[in-house]
N, C-alpha and C. Protein backbone atom coordinates (compact mmCIF):
# COMPACT_ATOMS: atom_id res chain seq x y z
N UNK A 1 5.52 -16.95 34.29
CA UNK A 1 6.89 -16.50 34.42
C UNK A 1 7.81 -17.71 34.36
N UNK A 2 8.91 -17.22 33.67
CA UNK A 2 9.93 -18.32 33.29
C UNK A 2 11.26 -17.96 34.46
N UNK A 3 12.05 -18.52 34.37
CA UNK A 3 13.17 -18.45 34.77
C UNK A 3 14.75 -18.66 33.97
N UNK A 4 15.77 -17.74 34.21
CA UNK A 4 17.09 -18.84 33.67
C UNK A 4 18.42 -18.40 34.02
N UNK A 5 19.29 -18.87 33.94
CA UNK A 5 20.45 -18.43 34.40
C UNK A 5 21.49 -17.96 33.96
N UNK A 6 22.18 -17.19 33.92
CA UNK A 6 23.43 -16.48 32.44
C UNK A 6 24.78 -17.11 33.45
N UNK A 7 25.77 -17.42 32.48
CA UNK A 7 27.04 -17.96 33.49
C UNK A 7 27.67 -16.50 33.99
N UNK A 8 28.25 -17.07 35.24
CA UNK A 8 28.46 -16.62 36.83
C UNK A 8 27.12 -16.11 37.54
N UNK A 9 26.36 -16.12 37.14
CA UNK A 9 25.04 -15.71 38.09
C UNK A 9 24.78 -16.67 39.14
N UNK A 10 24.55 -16.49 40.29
CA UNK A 10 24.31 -17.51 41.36
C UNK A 10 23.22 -17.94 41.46
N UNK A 11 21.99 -17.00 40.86
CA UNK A 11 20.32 -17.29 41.10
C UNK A 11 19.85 -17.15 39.69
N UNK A 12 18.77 -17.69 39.74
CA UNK A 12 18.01 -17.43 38.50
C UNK A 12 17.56 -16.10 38.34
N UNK A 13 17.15 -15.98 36.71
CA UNK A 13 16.74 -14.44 36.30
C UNK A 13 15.01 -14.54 36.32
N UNK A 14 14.43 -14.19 36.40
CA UNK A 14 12.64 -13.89 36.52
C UNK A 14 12.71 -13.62 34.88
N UNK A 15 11.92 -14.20 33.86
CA UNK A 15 11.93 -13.72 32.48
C UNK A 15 10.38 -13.84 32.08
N UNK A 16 9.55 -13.24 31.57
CA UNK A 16 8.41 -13.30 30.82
C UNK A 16 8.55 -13.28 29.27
N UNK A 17 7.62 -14.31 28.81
CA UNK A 17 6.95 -14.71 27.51
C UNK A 17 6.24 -13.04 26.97
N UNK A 18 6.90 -12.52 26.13
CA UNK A 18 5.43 -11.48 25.16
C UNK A 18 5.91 -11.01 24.01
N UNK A 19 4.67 -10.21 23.57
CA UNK A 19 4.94 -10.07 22.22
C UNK A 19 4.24 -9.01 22.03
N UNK A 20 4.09 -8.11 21.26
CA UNK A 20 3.94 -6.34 21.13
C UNK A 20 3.92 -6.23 19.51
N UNK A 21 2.89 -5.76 18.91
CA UNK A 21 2.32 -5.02 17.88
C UNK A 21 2.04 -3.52 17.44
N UNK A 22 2.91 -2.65 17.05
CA UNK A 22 2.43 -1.66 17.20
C UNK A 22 2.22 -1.23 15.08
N UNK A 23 0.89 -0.55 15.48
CA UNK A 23 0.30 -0.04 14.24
C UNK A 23 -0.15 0.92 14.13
N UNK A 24 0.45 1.87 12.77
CA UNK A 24 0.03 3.38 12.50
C UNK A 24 -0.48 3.32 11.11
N UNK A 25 -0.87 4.38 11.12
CA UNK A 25 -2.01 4.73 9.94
C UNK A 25 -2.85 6.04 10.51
N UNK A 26 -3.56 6.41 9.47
CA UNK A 26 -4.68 7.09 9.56
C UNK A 26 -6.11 7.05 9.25
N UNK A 27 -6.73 7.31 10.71
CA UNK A 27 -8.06 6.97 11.41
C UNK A 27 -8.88 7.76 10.86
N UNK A 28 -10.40 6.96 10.96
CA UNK A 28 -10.96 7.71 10.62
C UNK A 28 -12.53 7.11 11.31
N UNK A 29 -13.41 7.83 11.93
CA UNK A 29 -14.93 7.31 12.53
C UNK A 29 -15.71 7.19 11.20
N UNK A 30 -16.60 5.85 11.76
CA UNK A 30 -17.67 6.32 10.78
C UNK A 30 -19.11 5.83 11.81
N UNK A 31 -20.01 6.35 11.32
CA UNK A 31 -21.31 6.36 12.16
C UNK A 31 -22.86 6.00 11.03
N UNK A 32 -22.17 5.57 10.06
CA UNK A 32 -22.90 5.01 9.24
C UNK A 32 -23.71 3.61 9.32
N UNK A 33 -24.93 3.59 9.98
CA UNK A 33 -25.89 2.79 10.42
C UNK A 33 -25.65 1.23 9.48
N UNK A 34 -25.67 1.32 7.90
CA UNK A 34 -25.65 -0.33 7.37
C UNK A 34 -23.82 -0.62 7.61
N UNK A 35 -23.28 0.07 7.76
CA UNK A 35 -22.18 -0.09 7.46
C UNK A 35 -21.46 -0.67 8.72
N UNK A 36 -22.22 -0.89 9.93
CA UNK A 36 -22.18 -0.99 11.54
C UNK A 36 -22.59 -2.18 11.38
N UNK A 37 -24.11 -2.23 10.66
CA UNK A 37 -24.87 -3.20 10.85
C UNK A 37 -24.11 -4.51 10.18
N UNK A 38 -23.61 -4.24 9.19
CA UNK A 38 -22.33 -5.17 8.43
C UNK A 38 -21.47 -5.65 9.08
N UNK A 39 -20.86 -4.88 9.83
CA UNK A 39 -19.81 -5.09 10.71
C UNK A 39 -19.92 -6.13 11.81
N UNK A 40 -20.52 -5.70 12.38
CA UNK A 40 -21.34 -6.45 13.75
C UNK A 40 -22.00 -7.58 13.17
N UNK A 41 -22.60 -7.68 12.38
CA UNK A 41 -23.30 -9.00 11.83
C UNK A 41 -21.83 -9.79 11.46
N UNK A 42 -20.91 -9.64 10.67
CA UNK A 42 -19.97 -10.21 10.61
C UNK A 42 -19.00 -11.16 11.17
N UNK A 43 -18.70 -9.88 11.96
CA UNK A 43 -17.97 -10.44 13.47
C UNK A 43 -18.88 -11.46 14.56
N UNK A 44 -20.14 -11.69 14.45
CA UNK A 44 -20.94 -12.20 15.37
C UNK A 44 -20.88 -13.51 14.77
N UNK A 45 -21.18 -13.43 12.84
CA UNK A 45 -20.79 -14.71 12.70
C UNK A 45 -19.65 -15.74 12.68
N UNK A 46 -18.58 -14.68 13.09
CA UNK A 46 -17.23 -15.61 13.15
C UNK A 46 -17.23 -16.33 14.88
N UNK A 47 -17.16 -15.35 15.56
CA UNK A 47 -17.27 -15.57 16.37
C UNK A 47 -18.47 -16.35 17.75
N UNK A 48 -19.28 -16.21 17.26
CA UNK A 48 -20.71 -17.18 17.63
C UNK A 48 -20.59 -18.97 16.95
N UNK A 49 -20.00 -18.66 15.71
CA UNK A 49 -20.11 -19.94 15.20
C UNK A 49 -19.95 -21.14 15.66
N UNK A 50 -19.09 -21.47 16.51
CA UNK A 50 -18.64 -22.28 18.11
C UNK A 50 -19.70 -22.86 18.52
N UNK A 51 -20.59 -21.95 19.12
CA UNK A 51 -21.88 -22.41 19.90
C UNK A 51 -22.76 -22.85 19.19
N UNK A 52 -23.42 -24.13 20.15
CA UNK A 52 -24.36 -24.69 19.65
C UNK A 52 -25.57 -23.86 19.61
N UNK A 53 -26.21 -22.52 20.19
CA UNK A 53 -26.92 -22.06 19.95
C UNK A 53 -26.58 -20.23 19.94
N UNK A 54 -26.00 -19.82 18.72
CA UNK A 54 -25.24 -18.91 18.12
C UNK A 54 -26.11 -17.58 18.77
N UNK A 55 -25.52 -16.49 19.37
CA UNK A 55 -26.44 -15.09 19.34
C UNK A 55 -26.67 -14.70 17.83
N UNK A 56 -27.98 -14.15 17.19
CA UNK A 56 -28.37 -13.59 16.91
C UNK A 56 -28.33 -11.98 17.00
N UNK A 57 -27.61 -11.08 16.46
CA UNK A 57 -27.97 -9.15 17.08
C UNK A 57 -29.05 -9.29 15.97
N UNK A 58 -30.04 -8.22 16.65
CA UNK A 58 -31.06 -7.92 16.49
C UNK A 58 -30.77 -6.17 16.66
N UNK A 59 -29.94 -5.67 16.36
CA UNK A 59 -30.33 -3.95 16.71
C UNK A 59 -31.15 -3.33 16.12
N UNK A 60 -31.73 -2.46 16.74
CA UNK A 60 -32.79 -1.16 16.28
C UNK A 60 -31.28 -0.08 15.62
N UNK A 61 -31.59 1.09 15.28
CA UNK A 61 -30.82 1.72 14.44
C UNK A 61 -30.36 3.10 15.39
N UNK A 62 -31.42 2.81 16.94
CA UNK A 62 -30.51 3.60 18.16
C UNK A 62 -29.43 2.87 18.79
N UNK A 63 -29.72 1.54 18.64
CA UNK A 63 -28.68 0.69 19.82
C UNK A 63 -27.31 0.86 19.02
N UNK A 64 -27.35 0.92 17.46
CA UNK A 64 -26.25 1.00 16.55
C UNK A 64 -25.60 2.42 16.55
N UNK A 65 -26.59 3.46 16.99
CA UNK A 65 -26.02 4.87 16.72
C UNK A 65 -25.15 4.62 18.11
N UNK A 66 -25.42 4.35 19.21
CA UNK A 66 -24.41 4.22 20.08
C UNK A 66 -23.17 3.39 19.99
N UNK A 67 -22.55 3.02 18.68
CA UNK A 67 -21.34 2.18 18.34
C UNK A 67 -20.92 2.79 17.27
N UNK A 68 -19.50 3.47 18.12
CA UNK A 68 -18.99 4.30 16.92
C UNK A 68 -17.68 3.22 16.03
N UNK A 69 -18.01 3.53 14.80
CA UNK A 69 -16.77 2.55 13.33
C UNK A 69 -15.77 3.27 13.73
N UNK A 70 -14.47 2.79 13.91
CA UNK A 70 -13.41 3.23 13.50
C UNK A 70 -12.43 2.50 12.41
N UNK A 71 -12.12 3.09 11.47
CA UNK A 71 -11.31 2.44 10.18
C UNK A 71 -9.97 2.76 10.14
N UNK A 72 -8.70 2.35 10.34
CA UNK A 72 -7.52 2.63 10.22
C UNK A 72 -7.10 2.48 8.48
N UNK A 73 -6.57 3.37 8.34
CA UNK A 73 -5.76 2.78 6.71
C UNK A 73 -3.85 2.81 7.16
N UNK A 74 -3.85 1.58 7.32
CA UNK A 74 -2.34 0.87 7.85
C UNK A 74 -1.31 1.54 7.23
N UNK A 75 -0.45 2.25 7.79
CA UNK A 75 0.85 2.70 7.21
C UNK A 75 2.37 2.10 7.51
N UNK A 76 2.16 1.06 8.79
CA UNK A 76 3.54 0.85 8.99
C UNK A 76 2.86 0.23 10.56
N UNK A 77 3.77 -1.44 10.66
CA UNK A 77 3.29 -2.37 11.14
C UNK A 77 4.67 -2.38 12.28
N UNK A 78 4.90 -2.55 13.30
CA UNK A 78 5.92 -2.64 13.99
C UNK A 78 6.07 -3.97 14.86
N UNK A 79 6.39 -5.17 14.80
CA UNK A 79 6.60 -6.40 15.80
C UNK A 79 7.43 -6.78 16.61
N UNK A 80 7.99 -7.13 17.61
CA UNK A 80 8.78 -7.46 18.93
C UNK A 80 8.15 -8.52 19.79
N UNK A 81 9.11 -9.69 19.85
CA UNK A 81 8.71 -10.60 20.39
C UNK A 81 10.04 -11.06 21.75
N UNK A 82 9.72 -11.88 22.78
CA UNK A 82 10.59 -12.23 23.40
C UNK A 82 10.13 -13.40 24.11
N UNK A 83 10.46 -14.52 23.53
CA UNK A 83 9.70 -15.89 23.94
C UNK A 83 10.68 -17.17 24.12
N UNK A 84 10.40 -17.49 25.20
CA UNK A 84 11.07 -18.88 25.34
C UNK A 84 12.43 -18.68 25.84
N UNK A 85 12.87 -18.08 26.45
CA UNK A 85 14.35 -17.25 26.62
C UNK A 85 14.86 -18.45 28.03
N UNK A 86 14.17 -19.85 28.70
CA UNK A 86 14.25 -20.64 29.90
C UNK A 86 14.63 -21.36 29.43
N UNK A 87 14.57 -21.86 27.48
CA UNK A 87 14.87 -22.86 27.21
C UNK A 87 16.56 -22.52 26.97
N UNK A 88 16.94 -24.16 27.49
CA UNK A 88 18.46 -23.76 27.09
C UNK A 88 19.04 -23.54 25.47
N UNK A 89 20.22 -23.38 25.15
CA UNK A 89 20.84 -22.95 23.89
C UNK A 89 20.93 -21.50 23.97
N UNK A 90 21.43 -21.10 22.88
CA UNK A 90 21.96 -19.32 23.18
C UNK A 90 21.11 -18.53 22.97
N UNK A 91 21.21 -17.56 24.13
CA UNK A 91 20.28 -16.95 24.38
C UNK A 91 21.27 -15.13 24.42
N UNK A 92 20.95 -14.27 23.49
CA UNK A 92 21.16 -13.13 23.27
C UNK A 92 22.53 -12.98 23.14
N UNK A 93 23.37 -14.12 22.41
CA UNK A 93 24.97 -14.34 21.89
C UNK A 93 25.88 -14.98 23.15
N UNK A 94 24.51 -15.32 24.38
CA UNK A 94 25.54 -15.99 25.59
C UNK A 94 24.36 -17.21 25.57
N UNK A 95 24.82 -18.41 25.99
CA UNK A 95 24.36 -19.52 26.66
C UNK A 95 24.07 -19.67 28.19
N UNK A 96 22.74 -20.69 28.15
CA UNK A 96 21.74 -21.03 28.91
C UNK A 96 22.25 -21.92 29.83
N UNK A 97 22.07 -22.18 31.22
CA UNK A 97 22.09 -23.55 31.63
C UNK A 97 21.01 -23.96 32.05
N UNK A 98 20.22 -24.87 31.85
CA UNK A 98 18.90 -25.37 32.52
C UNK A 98 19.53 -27.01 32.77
């Protein structure tokens, strides 16, 4: 948590850093065993790659039926951000004092 002050305010304002993504489209499951197995192998290698001694998945084709695919086809991306609002300079057409 940040802080800042708008002129005539006597105390500081409480302000938080974030940022918000919102995404639509239409979903769809899939439960298709190589197509999991792709997936997951994928992602393991991006993410394992770091470590000096990487996991390996090894699934059987029950451990995979219990991981359901979901596929979005993206229709419309929505972003909102509100960051850094403590640092001084103008802040929402009024000025900062720090």
């Amino acid at each position: 948590m940040t802080t800042y002050r708008l002129p005539g305010m006597r105390s500081e304002v409480p302000t938080w850093n974030s940022q918000a993504v919102h995404t639509y489209g239409r979903g769809r499951y899939s439960m298709i065993t190589d197509a999991l197995r792709s997936v997951v192998a994928a992602l393991t290698e991006k993410y394992e790659a770091a470590y000096e001694r990487p996991w390996q998945p090894d699934y059987k084709a029950a451990m995979l039926s219990a991981i359901v695919g979901v596929e979005v086809t993206i229709s419309e991306i929505q972003g909102k951000f509100k960051l850094s609002q403590n640092r001084p300079g103008k802040i929402n057409g009024r000025w900062s004092r720090n």
